[in-house]
Protein backbone atom coordinates (compact mmCIF):
# COMPACT_ATOMS: atom_id res chain seq x y z
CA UNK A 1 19.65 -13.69 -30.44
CA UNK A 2 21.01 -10.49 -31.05
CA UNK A 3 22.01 -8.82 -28.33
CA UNK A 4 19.58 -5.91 -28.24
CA UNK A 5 16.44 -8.43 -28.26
CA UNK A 6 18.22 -9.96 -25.00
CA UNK A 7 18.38 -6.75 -23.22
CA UNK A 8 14.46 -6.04 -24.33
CA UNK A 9 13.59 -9.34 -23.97
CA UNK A 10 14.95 -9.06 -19.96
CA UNK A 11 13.60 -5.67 -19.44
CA UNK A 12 10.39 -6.77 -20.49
CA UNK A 13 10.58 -9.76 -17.92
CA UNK A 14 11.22 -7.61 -15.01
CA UNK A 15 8.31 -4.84 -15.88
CA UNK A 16 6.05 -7.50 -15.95
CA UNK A 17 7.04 -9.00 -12.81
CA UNK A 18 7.00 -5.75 -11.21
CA UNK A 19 3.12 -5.00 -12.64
CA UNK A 20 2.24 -8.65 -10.79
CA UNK A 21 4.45 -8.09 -7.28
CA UNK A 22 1.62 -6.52 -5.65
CA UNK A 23 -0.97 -8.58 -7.04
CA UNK A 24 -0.49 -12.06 -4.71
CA UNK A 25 -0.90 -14.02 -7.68
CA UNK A 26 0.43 -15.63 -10.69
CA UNK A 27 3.75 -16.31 -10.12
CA UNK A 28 6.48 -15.68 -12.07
CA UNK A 29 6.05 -14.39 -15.78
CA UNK A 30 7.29 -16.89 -18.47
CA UNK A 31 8.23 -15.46 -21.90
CA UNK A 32 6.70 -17.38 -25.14
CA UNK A 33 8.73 -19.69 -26.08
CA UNK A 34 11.19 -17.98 -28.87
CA UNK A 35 12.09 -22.21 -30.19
CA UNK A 36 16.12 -20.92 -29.02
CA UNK A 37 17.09 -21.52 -25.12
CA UNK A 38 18.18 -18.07 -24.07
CA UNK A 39 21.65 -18.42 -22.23
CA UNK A 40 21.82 -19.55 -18.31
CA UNK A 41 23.63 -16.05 -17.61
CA UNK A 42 21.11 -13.96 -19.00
CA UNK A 43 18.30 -15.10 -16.52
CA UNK A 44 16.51 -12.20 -14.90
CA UNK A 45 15.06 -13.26 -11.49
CA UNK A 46 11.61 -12.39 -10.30
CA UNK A 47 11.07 -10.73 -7.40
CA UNK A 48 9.13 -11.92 -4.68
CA UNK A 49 5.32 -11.04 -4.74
CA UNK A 50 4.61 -8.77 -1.25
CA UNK A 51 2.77 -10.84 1.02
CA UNK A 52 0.49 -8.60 4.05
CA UNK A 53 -1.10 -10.57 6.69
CA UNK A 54 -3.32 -9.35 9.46
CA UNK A 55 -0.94 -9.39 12.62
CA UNK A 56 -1.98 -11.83 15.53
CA UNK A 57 -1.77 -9.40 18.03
CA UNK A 58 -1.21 -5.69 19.00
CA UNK A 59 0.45 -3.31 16.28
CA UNK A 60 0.52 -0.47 17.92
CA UNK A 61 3.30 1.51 19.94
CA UNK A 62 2.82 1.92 23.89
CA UNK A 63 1.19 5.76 24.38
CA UNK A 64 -1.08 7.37 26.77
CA UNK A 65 -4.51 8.07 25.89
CA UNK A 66 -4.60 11.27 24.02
CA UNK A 67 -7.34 14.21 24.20
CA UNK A 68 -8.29 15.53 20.87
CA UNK A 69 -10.43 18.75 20.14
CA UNK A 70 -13.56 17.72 17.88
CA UNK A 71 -11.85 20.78 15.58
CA UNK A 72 -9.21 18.39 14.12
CA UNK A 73 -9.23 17.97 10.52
CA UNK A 74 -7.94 14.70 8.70
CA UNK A 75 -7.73 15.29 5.25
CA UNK A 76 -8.16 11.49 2.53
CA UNK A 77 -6.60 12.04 -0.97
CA UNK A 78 -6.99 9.21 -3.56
CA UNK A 79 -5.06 9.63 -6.70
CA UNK A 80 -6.29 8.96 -10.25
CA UNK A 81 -5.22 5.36 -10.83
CA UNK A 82 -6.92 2.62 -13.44
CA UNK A 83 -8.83 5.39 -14.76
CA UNK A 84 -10.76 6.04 -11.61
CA UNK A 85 -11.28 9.83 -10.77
CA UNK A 86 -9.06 11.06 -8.09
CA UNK A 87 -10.93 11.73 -4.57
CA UNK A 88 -10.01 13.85 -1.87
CA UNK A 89 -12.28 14.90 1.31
CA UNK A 90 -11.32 17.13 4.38
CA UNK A 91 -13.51 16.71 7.70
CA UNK A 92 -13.43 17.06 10.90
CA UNK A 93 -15.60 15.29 14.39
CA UNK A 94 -15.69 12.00 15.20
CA UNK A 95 -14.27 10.24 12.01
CA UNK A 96 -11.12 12.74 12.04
CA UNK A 97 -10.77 11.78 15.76
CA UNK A 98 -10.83 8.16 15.27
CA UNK A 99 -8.57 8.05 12.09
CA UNK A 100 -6.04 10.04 14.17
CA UNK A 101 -5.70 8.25 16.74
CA UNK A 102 -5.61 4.81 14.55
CA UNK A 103 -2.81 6.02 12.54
CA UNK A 104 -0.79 7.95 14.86
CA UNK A 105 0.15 5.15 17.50
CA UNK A 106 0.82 2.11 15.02
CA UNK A 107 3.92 0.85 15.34
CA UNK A 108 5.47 1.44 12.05
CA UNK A 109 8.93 -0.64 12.83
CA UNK A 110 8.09 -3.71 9.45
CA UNK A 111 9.93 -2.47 6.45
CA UNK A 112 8.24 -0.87 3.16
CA UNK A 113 7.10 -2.81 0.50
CA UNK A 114 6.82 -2.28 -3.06
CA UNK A 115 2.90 -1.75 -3.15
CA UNK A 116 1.72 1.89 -3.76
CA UNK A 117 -0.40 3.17 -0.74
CA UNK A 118 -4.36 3.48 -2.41
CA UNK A 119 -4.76 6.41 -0.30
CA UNK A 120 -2.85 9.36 1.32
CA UNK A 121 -3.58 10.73 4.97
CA UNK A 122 -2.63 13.86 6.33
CA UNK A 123 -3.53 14.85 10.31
CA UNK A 124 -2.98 17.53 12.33
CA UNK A 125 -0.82 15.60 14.05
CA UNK A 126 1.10 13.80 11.18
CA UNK A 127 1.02 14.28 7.59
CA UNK A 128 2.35 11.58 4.84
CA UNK A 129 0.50 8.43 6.01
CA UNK A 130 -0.12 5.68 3.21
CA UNK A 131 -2.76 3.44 3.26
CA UNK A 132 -4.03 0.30 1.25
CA UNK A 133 -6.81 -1.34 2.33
CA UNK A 134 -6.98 -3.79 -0.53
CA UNK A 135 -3.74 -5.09 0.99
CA UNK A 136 -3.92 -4.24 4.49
CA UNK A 137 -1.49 -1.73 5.75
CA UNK A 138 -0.36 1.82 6.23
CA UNK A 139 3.04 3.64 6.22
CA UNK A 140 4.53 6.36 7.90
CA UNK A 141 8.17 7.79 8.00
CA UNK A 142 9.66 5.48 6.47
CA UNK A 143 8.23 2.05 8.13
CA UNK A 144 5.53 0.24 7.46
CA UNK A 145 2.68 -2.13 9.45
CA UNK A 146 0.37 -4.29 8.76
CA UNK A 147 -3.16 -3.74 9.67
CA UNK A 148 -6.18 -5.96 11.60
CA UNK A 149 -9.26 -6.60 10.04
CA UNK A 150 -11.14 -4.83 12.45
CA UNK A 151 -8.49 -1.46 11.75
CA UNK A 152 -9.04 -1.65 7.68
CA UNK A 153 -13.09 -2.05 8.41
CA UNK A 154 -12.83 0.81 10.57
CA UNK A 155 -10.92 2.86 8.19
CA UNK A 156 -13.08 1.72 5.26
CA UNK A 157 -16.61 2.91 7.65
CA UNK A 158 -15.21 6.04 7.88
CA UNK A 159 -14.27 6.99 4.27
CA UNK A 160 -17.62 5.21 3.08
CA UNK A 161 -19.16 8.08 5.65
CA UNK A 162 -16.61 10.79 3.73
CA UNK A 163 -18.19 9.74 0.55
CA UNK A 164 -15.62 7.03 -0.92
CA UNK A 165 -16.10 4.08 -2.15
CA UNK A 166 -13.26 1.60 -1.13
């Protein structure tokens, strides 16, 4: 093989196994079969798929209970992705309240995978929180934590109630 359809050849390898990191599934990508062994030494390796689980017990940092006005706005964003329309919806009351207070005391200590948030939060009280409910976490400042089930169907209630459709 020439030495330009090696470097494609690789580069193609880890694009694909980037697309299927976040996916949980599949495995590792295999080229067709080209009928010459490509050399040992030019091996790319796969990276590993990202792998959320709903923690066993509490993910949140120690705080004292917090007073919010029913004035505070929480503002969803959902970018255009897979050739869905993007979404965005301010609001204020009870949701706003509750989404608040979910995302400001988690304890964001995990690390950042490579998964792309599905939606972006910004609070009065923090702005620049990713979430993904399809895999089960939010981000904030740099860490990262993995949510219950009972936090994503919370979150999910309350942007059905916004108008989304998670």
């Amino acid at each position: 093989m020439k030495w330009r359809e090696i470097v494609c050849l690789a580069l193609a390898l880890a694009l694909l196994a980037a697309l299927a990191a976040c996916g949980g599934g599949g495995g590792p990508v295999s080229p067709e079969p080209s009928g010459a062994p490509a050399p040992e030494e030019e091996a790319v390796p796969l990276p590993e798929p990202c792998v959320h689980q709903p923690p066993q017990g509490d993910n949140t940092v120690e705080h004292e209970a917090a007073g919010y006005c029913g004035n505070t706005v929480t503002t969803v964003s959902r970018e255009t992705r897979m050739g869905g329309e993007p979404w965005e919806a301010s609001f204020w009351g009870d949701d706003s309240v509750a989404l608040t207070d979910l995302l400001r005391y988690l304890d964001y200590s995990g690390d950042v995978c490579r998964c792309l948030p599905e939606y972006n939060v910004d609070t009065e009280f923090g702005t620049g929180y990713g979430v993904n409910l399809t895999e089960g976490y939010a981000r904030h400042d740099g860490g990262q934590t993995d949510l219950t089930e009972e936090q994503v169907g919370e979150i999910r209630e309350i942007l059905e109630r916004q108008g989304e459709t998670p």
